[in-house]
PDB file of N, CA and C in Angstrom:
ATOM      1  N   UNK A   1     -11.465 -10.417   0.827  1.00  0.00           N
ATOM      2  CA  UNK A   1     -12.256  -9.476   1.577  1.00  0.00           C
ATOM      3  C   UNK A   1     -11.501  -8.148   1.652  1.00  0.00           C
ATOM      4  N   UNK A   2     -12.022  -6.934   1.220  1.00  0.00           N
ATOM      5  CA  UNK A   2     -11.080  -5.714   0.966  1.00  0.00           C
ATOM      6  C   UNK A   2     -11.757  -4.879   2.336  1.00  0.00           C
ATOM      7  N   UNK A   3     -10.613  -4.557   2.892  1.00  0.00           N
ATOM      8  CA  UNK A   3     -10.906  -3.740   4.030  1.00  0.00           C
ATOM      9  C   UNK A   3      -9.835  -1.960   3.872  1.00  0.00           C
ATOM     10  N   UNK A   4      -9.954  -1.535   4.790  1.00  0.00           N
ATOM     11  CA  UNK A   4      -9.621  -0.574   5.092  1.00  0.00           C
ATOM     12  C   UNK A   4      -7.884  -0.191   5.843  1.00  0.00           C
ATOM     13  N   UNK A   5      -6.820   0.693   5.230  1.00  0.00           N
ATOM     14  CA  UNK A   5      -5.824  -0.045   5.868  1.00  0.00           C
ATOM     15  C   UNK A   5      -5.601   0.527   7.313  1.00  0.00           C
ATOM     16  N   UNK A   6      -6.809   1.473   7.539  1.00  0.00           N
ATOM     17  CA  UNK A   6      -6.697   1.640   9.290  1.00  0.00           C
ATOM     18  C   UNK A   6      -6.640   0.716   9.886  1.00  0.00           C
ATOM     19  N   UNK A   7      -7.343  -0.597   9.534  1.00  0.00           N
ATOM     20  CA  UNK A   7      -7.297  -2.167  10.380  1.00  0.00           C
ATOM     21  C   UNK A   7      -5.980  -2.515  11.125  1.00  0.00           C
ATOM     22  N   UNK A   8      -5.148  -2.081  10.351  1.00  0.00           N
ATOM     23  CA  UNK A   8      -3.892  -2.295  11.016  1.00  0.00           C
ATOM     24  C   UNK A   8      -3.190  -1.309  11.790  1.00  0.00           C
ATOM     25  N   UNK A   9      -3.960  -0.503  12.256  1.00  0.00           N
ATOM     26  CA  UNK A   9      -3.496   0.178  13.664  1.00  0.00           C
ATOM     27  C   UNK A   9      -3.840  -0.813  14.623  1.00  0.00           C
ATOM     28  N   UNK A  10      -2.841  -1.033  15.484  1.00  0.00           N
ATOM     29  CA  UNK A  10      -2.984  -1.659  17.246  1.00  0.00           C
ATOM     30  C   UNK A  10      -2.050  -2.363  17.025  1.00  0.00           C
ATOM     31  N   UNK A  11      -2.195  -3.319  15.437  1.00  0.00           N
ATOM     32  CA  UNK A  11      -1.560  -4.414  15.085  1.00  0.00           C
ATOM     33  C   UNK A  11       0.014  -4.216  15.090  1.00  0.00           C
ATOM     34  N   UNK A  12       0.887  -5.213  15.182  1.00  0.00           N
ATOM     35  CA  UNK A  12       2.338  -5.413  15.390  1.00  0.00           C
ATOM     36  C   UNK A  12       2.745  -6.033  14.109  1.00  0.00           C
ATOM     37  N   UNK A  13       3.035  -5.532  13.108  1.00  0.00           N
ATOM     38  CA  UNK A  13       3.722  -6.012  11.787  1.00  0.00           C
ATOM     39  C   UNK A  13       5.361  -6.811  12.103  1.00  0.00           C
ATOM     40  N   UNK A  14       5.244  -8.117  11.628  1.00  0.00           N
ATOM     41  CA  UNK A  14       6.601  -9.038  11.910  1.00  0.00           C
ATOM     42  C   UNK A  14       7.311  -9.053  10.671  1.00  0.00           C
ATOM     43  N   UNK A  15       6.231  -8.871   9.514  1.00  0.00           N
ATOM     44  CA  UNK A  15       7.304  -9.271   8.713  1.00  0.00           C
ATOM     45  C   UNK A  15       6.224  -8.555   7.088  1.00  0.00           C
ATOM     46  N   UNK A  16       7.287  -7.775   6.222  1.00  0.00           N
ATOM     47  CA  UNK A  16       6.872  -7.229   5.334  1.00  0.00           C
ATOM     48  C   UNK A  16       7.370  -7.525   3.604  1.00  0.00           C
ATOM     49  N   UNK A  17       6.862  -7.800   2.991  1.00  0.00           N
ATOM     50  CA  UNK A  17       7.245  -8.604   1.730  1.00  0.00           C
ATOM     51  C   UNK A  17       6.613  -8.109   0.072  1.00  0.00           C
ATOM     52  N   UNK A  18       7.646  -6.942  -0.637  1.00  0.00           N
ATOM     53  CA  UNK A  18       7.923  -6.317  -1.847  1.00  0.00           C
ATOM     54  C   UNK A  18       7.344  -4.918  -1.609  1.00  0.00           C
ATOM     55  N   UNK A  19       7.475  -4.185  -0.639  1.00  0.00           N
ATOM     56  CA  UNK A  19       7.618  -2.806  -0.342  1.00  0.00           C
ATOM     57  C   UNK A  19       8.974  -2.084  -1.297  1.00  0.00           C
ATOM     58  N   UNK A  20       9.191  -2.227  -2.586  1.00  0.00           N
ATOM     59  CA  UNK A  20      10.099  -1.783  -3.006  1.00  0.00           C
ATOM     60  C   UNK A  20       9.498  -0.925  -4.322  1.00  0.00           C
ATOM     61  N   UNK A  21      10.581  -0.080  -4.554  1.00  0.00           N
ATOM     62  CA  UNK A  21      10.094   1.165  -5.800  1.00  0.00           C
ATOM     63  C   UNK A  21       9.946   0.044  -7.269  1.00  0.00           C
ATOM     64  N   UNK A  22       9.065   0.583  -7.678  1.00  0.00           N
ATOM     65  CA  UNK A  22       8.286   0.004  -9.279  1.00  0.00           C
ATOM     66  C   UNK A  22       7.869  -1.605  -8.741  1.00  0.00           C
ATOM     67  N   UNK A  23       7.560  -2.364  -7.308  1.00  0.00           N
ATOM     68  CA  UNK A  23       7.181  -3.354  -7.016  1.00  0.00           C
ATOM     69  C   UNK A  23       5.284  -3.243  -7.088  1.00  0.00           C
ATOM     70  N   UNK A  24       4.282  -4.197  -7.100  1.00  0.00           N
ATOM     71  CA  UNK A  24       3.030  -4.263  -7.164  1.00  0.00           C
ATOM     72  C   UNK A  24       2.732  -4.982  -6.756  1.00  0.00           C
ATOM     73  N   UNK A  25       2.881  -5.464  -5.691  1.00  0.00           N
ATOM     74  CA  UNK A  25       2.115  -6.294  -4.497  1.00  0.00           C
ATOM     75  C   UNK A  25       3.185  -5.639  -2.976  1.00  0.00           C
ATOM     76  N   UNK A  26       2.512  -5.298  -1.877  1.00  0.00           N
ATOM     77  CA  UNK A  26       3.065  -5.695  -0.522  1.00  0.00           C
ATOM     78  C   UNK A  26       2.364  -6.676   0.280  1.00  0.00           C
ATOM     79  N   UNK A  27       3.073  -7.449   1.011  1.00  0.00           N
ATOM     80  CA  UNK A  27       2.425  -8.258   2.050  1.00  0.00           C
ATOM     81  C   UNK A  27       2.843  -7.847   3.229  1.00  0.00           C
ATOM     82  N   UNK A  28       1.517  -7.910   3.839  1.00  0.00           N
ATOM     83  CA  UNK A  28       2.219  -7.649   5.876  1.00  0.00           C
ATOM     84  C   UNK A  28       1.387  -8.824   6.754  1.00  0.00           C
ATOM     85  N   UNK A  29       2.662  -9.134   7.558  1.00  0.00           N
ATOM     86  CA  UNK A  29       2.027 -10.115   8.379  1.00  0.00           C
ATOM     87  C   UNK A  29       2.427  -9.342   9.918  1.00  0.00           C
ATOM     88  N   UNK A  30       1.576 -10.075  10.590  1.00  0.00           N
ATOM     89  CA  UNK A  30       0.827  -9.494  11.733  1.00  0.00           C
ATOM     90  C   UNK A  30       1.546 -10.587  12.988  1.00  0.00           C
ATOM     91  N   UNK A  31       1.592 -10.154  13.657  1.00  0.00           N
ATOM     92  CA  UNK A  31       1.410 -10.876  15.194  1.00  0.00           C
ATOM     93  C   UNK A  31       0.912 -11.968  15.787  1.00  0.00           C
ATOM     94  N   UNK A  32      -0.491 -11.377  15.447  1.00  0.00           N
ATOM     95  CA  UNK A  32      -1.825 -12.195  15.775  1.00  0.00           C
ATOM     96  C   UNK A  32      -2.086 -13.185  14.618  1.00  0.00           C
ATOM     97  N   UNK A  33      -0.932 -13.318  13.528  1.00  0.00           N
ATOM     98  CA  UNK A  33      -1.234 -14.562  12.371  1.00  0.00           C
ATOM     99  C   UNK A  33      -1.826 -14.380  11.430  1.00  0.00           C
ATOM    100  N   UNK A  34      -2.035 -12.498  11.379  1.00  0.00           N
ATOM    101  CA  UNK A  34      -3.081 -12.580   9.798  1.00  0.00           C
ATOM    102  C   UNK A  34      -1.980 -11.609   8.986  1.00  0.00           C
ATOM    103  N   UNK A  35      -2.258 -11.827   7.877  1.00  0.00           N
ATOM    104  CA  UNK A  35      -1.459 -11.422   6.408  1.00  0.00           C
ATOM    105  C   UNK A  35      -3.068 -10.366   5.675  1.00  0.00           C
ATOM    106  N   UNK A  36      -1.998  -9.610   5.095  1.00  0.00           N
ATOM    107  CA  UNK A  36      -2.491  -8.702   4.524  1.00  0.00           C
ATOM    108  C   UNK A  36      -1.681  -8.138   3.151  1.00  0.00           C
ATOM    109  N   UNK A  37      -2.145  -7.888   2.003  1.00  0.00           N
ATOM    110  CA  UNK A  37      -2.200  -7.752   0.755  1.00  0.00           C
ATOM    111  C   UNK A  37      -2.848  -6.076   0.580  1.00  0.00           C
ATOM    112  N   UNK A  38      -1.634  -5.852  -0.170  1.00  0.00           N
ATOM    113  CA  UNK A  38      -2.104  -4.262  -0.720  1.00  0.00           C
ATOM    114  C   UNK A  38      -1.609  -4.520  -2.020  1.00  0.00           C
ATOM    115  N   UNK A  39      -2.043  -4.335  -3.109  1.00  0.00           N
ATOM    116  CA  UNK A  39      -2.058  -4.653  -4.696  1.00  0.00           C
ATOM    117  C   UNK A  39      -2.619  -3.882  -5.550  1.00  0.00           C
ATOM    118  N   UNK A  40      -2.647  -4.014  -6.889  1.00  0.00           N
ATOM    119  CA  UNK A  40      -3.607  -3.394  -7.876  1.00  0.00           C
ATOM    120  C   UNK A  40      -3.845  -4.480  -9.031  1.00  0.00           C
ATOM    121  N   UNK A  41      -4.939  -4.707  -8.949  1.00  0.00           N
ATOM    122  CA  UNK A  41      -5.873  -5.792 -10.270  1.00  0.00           C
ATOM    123  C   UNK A  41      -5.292  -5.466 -11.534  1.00  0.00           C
ATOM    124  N   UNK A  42      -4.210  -5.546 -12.065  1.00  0.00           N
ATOM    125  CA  UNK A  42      -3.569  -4.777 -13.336  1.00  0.00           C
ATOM    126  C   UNK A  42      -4.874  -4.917 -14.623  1.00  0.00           C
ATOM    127  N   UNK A  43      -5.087  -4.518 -15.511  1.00  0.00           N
ATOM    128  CA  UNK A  43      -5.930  -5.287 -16.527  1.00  0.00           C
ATOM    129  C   UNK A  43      -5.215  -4.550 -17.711  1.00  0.00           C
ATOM    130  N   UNK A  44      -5.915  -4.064 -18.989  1.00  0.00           N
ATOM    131  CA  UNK A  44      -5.430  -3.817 -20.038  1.00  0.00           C
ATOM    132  C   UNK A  44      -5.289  -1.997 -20.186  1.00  0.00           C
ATOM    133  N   UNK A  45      -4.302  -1.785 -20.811  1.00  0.00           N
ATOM    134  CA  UNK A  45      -3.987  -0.173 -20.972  1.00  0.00           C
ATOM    135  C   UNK A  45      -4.023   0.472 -19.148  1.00  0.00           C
ATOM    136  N   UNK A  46      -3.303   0.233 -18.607  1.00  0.00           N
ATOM    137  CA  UNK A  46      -3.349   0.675 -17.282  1.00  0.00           C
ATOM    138  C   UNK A  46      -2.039   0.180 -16.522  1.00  0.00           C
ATOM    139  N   UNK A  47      -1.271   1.301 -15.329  1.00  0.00           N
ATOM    140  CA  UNK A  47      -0.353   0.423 -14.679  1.00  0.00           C
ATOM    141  C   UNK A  47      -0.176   1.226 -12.999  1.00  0.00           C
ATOM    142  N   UNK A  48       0.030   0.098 -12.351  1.00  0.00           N
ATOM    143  CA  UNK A  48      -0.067   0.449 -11.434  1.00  0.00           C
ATOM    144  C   UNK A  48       0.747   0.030 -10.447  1.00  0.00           C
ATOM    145  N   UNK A  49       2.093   1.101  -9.600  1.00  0.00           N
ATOM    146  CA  UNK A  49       3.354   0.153  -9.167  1.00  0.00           C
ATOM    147  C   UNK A  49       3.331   1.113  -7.805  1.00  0.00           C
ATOM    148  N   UNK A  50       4.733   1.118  -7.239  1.00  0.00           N
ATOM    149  CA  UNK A  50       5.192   1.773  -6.358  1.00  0.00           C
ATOM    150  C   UNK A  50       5.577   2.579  -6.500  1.00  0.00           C
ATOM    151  N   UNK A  51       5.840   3.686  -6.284  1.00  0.00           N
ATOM    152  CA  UNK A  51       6.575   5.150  -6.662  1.00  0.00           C
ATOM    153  C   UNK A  51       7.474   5.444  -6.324  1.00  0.00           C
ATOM    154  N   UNK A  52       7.458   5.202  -4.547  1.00  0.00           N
ATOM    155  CA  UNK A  52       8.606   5.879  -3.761  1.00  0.00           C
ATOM    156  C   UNK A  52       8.355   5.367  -2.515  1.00  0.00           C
ATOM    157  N   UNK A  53       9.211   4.943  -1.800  1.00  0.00           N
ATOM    158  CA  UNK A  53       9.429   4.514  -0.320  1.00  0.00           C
ATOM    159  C   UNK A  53      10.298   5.533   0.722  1.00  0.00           C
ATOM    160  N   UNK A  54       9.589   6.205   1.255  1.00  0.00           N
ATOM    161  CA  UNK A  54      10.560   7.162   2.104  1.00  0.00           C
ATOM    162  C   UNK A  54      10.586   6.637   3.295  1.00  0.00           C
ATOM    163  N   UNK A  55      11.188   6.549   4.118  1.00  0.00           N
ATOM    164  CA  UNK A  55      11.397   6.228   5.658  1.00  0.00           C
ATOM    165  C   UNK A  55      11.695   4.646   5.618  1.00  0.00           C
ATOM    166  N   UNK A  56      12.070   3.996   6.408  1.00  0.00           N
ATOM    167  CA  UNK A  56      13.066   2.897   6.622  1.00  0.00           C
ATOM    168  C   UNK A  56      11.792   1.656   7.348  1.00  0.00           C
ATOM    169  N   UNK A  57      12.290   0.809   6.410  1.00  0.00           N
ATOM    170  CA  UNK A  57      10.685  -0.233   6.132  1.00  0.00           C
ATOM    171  C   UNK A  57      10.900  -1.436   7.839  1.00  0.00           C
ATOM    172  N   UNK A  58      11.917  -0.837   8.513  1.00  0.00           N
ATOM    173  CA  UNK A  58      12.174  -1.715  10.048  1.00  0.00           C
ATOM    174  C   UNK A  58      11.157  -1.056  10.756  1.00  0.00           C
ATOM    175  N   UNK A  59      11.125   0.461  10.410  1.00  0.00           N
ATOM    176  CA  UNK A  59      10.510   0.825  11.633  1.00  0.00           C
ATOM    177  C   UNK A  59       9.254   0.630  12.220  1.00  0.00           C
ATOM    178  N   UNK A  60       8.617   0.056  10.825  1.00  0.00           N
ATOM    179  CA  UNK A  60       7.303  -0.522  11.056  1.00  0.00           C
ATOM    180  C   UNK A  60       7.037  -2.204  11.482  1.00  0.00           C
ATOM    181  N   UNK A  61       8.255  -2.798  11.588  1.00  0.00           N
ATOM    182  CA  UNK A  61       8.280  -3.789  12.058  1.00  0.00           C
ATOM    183  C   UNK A  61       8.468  -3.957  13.675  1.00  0.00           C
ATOM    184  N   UNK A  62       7.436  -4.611  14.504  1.00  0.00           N
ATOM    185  CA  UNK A  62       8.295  -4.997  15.607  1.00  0.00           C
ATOM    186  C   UNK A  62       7.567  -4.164  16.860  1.00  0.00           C
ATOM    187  N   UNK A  63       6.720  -2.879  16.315  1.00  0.00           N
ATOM    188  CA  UNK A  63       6.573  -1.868  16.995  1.00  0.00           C
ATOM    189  C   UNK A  63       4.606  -1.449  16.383  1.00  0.00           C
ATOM    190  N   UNK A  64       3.892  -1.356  17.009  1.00  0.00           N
ATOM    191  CA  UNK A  64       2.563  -1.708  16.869  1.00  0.00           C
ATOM    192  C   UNK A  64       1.939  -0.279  16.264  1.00  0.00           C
ATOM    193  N   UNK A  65       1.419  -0.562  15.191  1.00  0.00           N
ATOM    194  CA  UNK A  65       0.987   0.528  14.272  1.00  0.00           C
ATOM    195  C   UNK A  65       0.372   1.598  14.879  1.00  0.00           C
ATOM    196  N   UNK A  66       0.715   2.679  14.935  1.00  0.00           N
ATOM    197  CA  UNK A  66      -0.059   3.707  15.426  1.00  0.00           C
ATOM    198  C   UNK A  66      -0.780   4.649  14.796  1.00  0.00           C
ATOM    199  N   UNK A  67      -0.377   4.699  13.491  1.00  0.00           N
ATOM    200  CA  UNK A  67      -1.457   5.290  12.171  1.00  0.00           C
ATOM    201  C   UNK A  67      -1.377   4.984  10.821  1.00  0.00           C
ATOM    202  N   UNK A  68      -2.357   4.494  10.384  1.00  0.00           N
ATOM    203  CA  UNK A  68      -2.486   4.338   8.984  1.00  0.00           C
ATOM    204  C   UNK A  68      -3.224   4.884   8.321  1.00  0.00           C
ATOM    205  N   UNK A  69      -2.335   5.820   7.431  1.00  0.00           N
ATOM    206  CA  UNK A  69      -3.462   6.689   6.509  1.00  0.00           C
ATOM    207  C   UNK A  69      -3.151   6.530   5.091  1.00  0.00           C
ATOM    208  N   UNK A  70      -4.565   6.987   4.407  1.00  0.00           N
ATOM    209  CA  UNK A  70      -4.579   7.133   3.075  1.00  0.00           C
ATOM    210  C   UNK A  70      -5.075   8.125   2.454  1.00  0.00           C
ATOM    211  N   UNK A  71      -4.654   8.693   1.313  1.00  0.00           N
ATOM    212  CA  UNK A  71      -4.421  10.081   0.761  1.00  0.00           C
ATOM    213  C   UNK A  71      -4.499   9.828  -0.718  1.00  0.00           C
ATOM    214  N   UNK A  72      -5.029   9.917  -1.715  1.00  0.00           N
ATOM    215  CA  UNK A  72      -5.361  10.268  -3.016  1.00  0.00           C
ATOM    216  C   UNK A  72      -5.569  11.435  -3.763  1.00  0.00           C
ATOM    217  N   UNK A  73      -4.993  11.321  -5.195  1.00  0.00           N
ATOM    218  CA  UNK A  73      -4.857  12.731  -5.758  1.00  0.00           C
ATOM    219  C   UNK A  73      -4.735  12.263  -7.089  1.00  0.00           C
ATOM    220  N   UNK A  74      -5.548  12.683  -7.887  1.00  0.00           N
ATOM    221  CA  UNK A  74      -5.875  12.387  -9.315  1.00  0.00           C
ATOM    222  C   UNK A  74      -5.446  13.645 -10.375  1.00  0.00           C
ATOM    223  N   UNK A  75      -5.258  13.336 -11.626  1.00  0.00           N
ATOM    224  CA  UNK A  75      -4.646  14.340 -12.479  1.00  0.00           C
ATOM    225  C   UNK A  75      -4.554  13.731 -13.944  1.00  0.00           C
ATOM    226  N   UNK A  76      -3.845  14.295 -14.401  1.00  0.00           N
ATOM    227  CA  UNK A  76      -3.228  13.661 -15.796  1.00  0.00           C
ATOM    228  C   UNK A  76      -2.342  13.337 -16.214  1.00  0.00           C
ATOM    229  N   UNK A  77      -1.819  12.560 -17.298  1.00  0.00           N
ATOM    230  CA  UNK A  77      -0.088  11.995 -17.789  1.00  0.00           C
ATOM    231  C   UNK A  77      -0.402  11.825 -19.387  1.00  0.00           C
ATOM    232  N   UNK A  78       0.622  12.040 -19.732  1.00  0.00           N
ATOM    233  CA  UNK A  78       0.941  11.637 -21.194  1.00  0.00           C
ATOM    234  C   UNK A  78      -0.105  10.588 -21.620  1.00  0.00           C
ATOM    235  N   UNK A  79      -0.426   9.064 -21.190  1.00  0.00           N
ATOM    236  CA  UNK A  79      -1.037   8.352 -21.533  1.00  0.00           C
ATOM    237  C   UNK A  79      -2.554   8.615 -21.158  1.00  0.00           C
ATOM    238  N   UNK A  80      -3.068   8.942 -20.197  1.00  0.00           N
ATOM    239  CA  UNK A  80      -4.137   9.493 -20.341  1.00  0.00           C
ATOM    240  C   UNK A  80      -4.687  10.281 -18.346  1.00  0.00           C
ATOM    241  N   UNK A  81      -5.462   9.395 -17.831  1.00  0.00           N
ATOM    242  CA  UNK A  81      -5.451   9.509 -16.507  1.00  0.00           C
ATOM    243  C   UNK A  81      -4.591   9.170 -15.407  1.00  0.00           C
ATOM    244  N   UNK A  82      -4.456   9.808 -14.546  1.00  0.00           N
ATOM    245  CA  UNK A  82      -3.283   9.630 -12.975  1.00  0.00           C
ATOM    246  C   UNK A  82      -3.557   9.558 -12.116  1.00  0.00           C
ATOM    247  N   UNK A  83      -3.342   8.385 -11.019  1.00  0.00           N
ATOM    248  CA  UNK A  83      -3.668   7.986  -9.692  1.00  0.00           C
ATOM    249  C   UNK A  83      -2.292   7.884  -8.697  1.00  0.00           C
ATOM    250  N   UNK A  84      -2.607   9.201  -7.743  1.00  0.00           N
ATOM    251  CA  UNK A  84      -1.120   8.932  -6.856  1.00  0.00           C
ATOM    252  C   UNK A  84      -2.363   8.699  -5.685  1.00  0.00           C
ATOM    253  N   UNK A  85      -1.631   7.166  -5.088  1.00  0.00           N
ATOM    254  CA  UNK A  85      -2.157   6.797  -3.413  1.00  0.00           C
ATOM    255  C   UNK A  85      -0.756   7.415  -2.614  1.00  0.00           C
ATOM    256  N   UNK A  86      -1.441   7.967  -1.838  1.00  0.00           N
ATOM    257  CA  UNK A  86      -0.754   7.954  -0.754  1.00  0.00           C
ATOM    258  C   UNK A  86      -0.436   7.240   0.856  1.00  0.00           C
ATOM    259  N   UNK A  87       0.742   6.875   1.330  1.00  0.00           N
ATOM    260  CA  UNK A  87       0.303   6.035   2.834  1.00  0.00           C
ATOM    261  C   UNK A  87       0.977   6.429   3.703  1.00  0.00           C
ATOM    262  N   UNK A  88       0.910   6.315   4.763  1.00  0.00           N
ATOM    263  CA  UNK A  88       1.644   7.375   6.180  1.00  0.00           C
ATOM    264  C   UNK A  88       1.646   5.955   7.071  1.00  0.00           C
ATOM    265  N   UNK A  89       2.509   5.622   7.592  1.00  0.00           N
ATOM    266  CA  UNK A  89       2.169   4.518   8.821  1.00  0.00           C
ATOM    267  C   UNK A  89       3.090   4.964  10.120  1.00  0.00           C
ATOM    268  N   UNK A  90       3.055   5.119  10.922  1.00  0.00           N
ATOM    269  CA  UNK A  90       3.785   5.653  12.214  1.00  0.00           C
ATOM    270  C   UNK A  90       3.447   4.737  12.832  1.00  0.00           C
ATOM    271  N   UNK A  91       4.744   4.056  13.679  1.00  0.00           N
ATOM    272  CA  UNK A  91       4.506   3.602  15.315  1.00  0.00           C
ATOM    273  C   UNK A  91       5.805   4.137  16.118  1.00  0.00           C
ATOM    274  N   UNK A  92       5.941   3.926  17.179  1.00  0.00           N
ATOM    275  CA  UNK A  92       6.957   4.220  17.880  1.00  0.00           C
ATOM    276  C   UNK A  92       8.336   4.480  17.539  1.00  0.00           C
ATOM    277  N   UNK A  93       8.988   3.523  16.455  1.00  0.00           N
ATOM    278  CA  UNK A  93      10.015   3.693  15.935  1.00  0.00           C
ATOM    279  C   UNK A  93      10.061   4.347  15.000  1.00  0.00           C
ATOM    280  N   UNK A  94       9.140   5.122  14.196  1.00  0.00           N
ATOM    281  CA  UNK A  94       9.425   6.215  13.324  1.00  0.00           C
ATOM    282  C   UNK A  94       8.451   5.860  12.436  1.00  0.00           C
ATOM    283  N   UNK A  95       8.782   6.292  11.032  1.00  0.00           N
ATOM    284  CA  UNK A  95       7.427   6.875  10.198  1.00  0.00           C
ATOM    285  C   UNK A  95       7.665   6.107   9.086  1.00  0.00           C
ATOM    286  N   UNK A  96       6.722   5.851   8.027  1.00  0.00           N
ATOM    287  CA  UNK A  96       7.347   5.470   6.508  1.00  0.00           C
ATOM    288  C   UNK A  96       6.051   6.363   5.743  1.00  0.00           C
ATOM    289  N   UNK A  97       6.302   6.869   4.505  1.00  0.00           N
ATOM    290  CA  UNK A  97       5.606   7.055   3.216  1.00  0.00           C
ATOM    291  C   UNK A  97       5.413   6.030   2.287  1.00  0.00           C
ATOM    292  N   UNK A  98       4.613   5.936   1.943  1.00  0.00           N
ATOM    293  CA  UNK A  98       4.697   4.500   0.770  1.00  0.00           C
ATOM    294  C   UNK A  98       3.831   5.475  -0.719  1.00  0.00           C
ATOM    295  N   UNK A  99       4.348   5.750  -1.838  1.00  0.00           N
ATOM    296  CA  UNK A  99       3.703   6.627  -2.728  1.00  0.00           C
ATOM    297  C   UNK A  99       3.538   5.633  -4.032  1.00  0.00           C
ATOM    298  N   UNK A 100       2.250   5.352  -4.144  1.00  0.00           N
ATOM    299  CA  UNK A 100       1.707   4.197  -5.409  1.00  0.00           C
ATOM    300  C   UNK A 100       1.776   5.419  -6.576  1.00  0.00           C
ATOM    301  N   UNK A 101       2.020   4.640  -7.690  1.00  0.00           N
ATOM    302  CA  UNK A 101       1.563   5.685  -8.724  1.00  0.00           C
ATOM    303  C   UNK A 101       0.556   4.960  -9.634  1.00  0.00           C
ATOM    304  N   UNK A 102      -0.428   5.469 -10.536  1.00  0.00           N
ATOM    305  CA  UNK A 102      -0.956   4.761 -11.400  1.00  0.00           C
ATOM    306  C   UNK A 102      -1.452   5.538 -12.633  1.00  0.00           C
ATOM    307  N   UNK A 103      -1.435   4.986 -14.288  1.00  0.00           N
ATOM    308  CA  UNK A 103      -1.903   5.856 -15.102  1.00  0.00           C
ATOM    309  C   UNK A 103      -2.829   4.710 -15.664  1.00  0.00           C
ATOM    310  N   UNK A 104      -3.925   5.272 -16.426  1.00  0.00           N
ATOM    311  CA  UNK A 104      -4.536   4.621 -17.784  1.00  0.00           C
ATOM    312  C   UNK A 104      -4.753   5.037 -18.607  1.00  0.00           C
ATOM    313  N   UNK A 105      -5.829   4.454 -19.429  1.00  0.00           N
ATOM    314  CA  UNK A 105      -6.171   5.270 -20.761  1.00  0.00           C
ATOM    315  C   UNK A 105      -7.430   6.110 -20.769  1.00  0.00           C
ATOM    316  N   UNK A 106      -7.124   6.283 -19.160  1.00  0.00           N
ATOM    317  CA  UNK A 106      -8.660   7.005 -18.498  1.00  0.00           C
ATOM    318  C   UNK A 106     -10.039   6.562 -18.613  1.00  0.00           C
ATOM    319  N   UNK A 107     -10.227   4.882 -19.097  1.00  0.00           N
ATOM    320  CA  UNK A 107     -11.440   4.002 -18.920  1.00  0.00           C
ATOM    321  C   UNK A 107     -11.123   2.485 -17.968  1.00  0.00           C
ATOM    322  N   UNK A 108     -10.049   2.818 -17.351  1.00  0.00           N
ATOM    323  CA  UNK A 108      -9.737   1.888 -15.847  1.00  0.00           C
ATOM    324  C   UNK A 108      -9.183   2.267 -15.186  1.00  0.00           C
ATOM    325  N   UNK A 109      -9.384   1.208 -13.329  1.00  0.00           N
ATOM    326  CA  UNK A 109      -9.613   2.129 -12.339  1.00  0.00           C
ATOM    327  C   UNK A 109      -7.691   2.169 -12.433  1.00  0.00           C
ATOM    328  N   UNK A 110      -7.401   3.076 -11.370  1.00  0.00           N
ATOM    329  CA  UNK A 110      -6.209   3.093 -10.827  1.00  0.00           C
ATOM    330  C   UNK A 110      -5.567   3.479  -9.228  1.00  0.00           C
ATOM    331  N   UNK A 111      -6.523   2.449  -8.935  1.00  0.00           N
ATOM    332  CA  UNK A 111      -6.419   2.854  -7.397  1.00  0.00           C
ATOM    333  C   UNK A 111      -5.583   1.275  -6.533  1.00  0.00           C
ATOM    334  N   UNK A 112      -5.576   1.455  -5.994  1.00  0.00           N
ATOM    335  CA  UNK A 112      -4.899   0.566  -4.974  1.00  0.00           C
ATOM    336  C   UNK A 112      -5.710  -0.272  -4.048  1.00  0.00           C
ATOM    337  N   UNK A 113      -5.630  -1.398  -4.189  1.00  0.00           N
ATOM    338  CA  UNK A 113      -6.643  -2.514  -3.153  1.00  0.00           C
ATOM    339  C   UNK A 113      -6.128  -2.557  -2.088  1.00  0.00           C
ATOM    340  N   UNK A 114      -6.572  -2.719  -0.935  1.00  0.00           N
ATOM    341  CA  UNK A 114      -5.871  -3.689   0.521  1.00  0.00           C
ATOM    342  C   UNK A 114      -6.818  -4.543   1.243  1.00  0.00           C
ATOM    343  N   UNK A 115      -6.437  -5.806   1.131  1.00  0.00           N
ATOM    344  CA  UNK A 115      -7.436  -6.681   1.727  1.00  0.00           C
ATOM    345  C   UNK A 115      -6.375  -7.726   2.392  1.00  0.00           C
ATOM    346  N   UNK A 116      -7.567  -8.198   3.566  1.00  0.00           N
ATOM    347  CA  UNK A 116      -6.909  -8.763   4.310  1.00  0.00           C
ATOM    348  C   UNK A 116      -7.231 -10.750   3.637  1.00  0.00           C
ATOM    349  N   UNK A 117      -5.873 -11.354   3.538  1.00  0.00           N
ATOM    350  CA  UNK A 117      -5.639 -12.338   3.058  1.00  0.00           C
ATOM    351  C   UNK A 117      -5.997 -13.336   3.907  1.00  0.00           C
ATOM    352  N   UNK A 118      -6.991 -14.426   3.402  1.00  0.00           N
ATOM    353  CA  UNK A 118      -7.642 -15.970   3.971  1.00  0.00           C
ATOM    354  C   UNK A 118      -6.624 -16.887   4.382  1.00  0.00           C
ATOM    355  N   UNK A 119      -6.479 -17.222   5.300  1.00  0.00           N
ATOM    356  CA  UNK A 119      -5.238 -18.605   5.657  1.00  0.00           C
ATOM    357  C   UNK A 119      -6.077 -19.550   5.648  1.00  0.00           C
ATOM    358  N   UNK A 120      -6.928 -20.045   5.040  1.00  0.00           N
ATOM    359  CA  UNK A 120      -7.467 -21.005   4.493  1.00  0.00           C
ATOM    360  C   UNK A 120      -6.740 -21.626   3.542  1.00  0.00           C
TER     361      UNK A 120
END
């Protein structure tokens, strides 16, 4: 189920898993017991990773989300089309950037999923 990553404002992140540069999956788990998935569907001629992590990945732990935003900006690269996501998350203990990058051969997508994960 793909949602929106404002969902996780209010929420209290415990624990966060492959927030790292050139990584392609993060997981966040929650408080209240739900997990959440931010990814990209890789398919053929296309890639889609992490870019850059600025601000210190504790501070969003522990301390209850106070903004989550998202920011996109499209362009071009050597291989063909360019997708930079952008993410902002603030709570009390300070701030993080999270900067996705993505290129293709400009006939797939390159955007970034976030959906919230079934404990089923």
């Amino acid at each position: 189920m793909y949602t929106e990553i404002t969902e996780l404002i209010g929420k209290t992140i415990t624990k966060i898993v492959g927030m790292v540069k050139g990584g392609d999956v993060v997981i966040f788990e929650t408080s209240d017991g739900e997990k959440y998935e931010m990814y990209h569907d890789q398919d053929c001629c296309e890639e889609v990773t992490i870019d850059d992590v600025c601000g210190d990945v504790n501070d969003l732990i522990g301390s209850p989300i106070l903004c989550a935003e998202e920011r996109t900006n499209e362009g071009y690269s050597e291989w063909g089309t360019a997708t930079w996501t952008f993410y902002h998350f603030v709570t009390a203990k300070g701030y993080l950037d999270l900067k996705w990058f993505g290129e293709s051969n400009g006939y797939y997508s390159e955007s970034v999923d976030f959906r919230k994960v079934d404990n089923n």
